[in-house]
PDB file of N, CA and C in Angstrom:
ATOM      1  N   UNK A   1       5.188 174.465  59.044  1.00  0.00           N
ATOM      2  CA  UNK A   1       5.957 173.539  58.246  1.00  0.00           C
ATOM      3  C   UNK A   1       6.808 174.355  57.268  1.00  0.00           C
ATOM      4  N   UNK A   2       8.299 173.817  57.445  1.00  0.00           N
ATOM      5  CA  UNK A   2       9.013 174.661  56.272  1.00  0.00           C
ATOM      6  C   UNK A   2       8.953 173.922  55.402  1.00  0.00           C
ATOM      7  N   UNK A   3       8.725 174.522  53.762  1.00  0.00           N
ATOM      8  CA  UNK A   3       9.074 173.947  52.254  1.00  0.00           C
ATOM      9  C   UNK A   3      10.214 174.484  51.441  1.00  0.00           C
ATOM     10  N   UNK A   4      10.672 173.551  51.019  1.00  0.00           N
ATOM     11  CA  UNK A   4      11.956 174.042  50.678  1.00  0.00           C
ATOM     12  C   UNK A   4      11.645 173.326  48.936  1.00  0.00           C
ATOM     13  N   UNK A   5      11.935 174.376  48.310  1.00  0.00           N
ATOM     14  CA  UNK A   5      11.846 174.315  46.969  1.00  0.00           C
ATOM     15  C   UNK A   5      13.703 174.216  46.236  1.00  0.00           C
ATOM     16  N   UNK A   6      13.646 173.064  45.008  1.00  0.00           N
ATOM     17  CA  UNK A   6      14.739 172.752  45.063  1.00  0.00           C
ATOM     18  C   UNK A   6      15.377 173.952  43.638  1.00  0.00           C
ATOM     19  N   UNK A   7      14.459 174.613  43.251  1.00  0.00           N
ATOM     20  CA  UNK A   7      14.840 175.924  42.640  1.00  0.00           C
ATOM     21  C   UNK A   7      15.403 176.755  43.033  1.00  0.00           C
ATOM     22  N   UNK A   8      15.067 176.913  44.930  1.00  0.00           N
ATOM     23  CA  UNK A   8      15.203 178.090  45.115  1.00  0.00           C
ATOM     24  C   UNK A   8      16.839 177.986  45.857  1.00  0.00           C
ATOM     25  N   UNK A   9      17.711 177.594  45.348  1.00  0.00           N
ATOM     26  CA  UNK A   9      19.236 177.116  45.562  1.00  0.00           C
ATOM     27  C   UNK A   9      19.952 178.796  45.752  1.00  0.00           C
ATOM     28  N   UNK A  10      20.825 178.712  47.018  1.00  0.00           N
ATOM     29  CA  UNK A  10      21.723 180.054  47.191  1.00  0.00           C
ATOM     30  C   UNK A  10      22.986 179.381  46.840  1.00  0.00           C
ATOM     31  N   UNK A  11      23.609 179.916  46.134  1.00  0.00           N
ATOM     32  CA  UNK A  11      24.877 180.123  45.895  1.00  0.00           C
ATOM     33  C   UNK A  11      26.034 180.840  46.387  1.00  0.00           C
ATOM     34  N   UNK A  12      26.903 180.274  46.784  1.00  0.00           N
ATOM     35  CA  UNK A  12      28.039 181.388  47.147  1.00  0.00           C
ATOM     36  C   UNK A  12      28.992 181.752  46.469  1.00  0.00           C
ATOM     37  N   UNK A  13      29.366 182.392  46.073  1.00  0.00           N
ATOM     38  CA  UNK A  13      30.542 182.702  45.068  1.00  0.00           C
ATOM     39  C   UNK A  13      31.680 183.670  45.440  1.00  0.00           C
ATOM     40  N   UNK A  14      31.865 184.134  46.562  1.00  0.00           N
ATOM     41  CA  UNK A  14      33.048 184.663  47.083  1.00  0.00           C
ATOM     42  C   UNK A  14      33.190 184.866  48.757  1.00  0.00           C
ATOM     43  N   UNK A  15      34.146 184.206  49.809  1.00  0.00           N
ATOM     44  CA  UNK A  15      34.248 184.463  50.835  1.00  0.00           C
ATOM     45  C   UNK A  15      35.618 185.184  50.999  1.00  0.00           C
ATOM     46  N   UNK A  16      34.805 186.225  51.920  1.00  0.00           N
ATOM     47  CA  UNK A  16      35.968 187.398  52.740  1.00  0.00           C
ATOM     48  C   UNK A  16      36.048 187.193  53.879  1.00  0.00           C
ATOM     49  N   UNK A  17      37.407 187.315  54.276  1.00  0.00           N
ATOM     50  CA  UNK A  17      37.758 186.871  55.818  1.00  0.00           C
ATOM     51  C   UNK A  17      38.960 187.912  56.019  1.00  0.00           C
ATOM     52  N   UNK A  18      38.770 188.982  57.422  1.00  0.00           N
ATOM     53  CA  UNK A  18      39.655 190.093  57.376  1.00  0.00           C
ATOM     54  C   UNK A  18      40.071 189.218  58.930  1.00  0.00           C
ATOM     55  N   UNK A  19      41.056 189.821  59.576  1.00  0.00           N
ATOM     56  CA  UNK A  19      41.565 189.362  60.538  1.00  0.00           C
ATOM     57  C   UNK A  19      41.537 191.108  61.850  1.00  0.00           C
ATOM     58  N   UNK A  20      41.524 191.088  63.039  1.00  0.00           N
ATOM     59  CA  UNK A  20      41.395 191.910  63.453  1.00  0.00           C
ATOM     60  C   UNK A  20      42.715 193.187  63.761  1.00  0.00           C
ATOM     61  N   UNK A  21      42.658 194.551  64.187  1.00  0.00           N
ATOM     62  CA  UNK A  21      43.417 195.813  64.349  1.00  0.00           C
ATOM     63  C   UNK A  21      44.355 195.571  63.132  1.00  0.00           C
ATOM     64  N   UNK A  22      43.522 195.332  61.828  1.00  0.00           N
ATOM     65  CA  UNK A  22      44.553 195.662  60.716  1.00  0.00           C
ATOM     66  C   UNK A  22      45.118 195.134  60.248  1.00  0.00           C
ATOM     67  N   UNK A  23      45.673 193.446  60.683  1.00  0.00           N
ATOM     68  CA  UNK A  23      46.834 192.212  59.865  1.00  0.00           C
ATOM     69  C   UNK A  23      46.021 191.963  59.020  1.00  0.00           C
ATOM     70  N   UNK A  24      44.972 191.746  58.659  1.00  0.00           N
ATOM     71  CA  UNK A  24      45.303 191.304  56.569  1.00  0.00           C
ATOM     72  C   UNK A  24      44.210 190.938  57.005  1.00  0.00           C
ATOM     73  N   UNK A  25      43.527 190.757  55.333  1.00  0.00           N
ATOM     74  CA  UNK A  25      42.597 190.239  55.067  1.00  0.00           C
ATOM     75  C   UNK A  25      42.460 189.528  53.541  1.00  0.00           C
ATOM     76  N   UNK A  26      41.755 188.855  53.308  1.00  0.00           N
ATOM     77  CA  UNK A  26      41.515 187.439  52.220  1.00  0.00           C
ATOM     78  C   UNK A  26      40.242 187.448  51.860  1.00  0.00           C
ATOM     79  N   UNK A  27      40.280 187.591  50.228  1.00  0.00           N
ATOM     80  CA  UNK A  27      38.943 187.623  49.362  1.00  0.00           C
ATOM     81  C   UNK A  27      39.243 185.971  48.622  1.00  0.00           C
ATOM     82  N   UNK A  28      38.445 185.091  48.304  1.00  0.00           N
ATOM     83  CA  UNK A  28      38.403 183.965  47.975  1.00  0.00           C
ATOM     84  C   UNK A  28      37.300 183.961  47.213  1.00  0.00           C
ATOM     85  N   UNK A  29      37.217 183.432  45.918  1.00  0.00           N
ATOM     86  CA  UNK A  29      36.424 183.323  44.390  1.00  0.00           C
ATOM     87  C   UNK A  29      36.594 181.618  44.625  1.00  0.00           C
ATOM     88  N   UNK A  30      35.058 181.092  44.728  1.00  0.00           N
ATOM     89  CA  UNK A  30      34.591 179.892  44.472  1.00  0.00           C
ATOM     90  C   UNK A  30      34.087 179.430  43.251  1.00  0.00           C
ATOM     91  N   UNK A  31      35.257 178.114  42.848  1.00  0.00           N
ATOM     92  CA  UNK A  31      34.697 177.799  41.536  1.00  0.00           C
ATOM     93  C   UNK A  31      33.766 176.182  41.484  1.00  0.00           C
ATOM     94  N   UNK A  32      33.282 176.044  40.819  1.00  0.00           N
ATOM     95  CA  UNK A  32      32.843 174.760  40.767  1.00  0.00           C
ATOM     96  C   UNK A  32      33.562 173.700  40.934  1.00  0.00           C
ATOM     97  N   UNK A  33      34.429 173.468  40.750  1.00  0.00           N
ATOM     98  CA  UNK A  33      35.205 172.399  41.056  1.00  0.00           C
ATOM     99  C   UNK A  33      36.024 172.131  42.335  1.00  0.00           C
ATOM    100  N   UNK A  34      36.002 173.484  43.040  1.00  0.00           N
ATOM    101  CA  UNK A  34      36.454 173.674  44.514  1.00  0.00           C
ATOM    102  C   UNK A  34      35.712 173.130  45.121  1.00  0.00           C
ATOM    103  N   UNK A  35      33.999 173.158  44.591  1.00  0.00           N
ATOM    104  CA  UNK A  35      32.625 173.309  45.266  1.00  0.00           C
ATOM    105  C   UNK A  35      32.156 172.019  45.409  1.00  0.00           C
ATOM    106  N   UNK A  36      32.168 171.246  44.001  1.00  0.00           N
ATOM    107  CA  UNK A  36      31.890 169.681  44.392  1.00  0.00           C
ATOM    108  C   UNK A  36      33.307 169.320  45.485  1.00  0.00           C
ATOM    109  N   UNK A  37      34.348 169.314  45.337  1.00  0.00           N
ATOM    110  CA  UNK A  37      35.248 168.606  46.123  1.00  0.00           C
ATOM    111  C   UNK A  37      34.799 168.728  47.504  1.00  0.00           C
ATOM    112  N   UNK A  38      34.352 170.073  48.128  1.00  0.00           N
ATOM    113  CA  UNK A  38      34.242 170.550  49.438  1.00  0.00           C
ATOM    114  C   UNK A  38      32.941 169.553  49.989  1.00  0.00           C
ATOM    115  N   UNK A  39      31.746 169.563  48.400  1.00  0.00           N
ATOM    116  CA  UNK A  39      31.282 168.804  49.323  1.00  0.00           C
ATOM    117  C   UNK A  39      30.673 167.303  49.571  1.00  0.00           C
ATOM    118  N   UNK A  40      31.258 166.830  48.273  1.00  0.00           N
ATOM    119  CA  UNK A  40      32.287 165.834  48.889  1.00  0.00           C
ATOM    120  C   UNK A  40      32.925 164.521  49.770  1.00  0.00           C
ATOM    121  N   UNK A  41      33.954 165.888  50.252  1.00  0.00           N
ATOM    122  CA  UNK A  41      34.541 165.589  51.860  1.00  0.00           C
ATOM    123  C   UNK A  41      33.780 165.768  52.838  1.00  0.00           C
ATOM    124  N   UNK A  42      32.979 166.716  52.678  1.00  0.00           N
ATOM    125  CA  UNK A  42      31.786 166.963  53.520  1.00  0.00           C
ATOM    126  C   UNK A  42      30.495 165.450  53.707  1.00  0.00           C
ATOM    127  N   UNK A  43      30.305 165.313  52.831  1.00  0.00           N
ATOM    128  CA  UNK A  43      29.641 164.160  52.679  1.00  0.00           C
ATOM    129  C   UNK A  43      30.181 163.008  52.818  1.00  0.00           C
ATOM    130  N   UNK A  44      31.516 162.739  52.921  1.00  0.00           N
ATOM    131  CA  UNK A  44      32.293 161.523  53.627  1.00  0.00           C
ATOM    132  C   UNK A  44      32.566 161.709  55.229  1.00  0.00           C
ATOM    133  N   UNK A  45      32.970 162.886  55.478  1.00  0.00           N
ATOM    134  CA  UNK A  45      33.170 163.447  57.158  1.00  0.00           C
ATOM    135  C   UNK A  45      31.944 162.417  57.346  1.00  0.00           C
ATOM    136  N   UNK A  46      30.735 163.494  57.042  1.00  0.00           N
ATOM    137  CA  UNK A  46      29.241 163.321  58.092  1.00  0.00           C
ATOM    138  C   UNK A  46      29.287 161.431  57.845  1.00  0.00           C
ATOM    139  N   UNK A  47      28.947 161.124  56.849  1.00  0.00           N
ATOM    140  CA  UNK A  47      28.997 159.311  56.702  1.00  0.00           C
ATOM    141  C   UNK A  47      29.433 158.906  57.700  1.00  0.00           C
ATOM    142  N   UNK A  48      30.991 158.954  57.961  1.00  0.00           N
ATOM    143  CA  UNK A  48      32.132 158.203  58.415  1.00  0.00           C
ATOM    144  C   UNK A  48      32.128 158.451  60.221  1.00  0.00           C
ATOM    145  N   UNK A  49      30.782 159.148  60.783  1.00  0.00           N
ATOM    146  CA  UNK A  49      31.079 159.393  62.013  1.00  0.00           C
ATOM    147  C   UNK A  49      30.724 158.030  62.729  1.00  0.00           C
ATOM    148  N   UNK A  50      31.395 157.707  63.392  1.00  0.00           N
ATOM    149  CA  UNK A  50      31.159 156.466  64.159  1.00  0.00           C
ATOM    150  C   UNK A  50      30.644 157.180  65.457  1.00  0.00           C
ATOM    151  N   UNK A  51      29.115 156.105  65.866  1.00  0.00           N
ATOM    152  CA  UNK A  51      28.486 155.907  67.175  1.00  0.00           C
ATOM    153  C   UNK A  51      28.952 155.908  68.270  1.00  0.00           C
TER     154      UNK A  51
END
């Protein structure tokens, strides 16, 4: 049985995304207010799936 303790919360606070043989890459700083919005929409997506 897994327990999941509601203390034990991960956080993310920065995503990197490089692209491959060298075109660029993107560092992204997550703020709280990015964070509720994302989820949100996230939580309306999953709702809104129709059967």
């Amino acid at each position: 049985m897994l327990t999941i303790n509601m203390r034990d919360r991960v956080s993310l606070e920065t995503v990197s995304v490089s692209l491959p043989f060298g075109i660029g890459s993107m560092v992204w700083k997550v703020d709280t207010t990015q964070r509720k919005a994302a989820w949100s929409l996230y939580c309306k997506l999953v709702l809104s799936v129709l059967p």
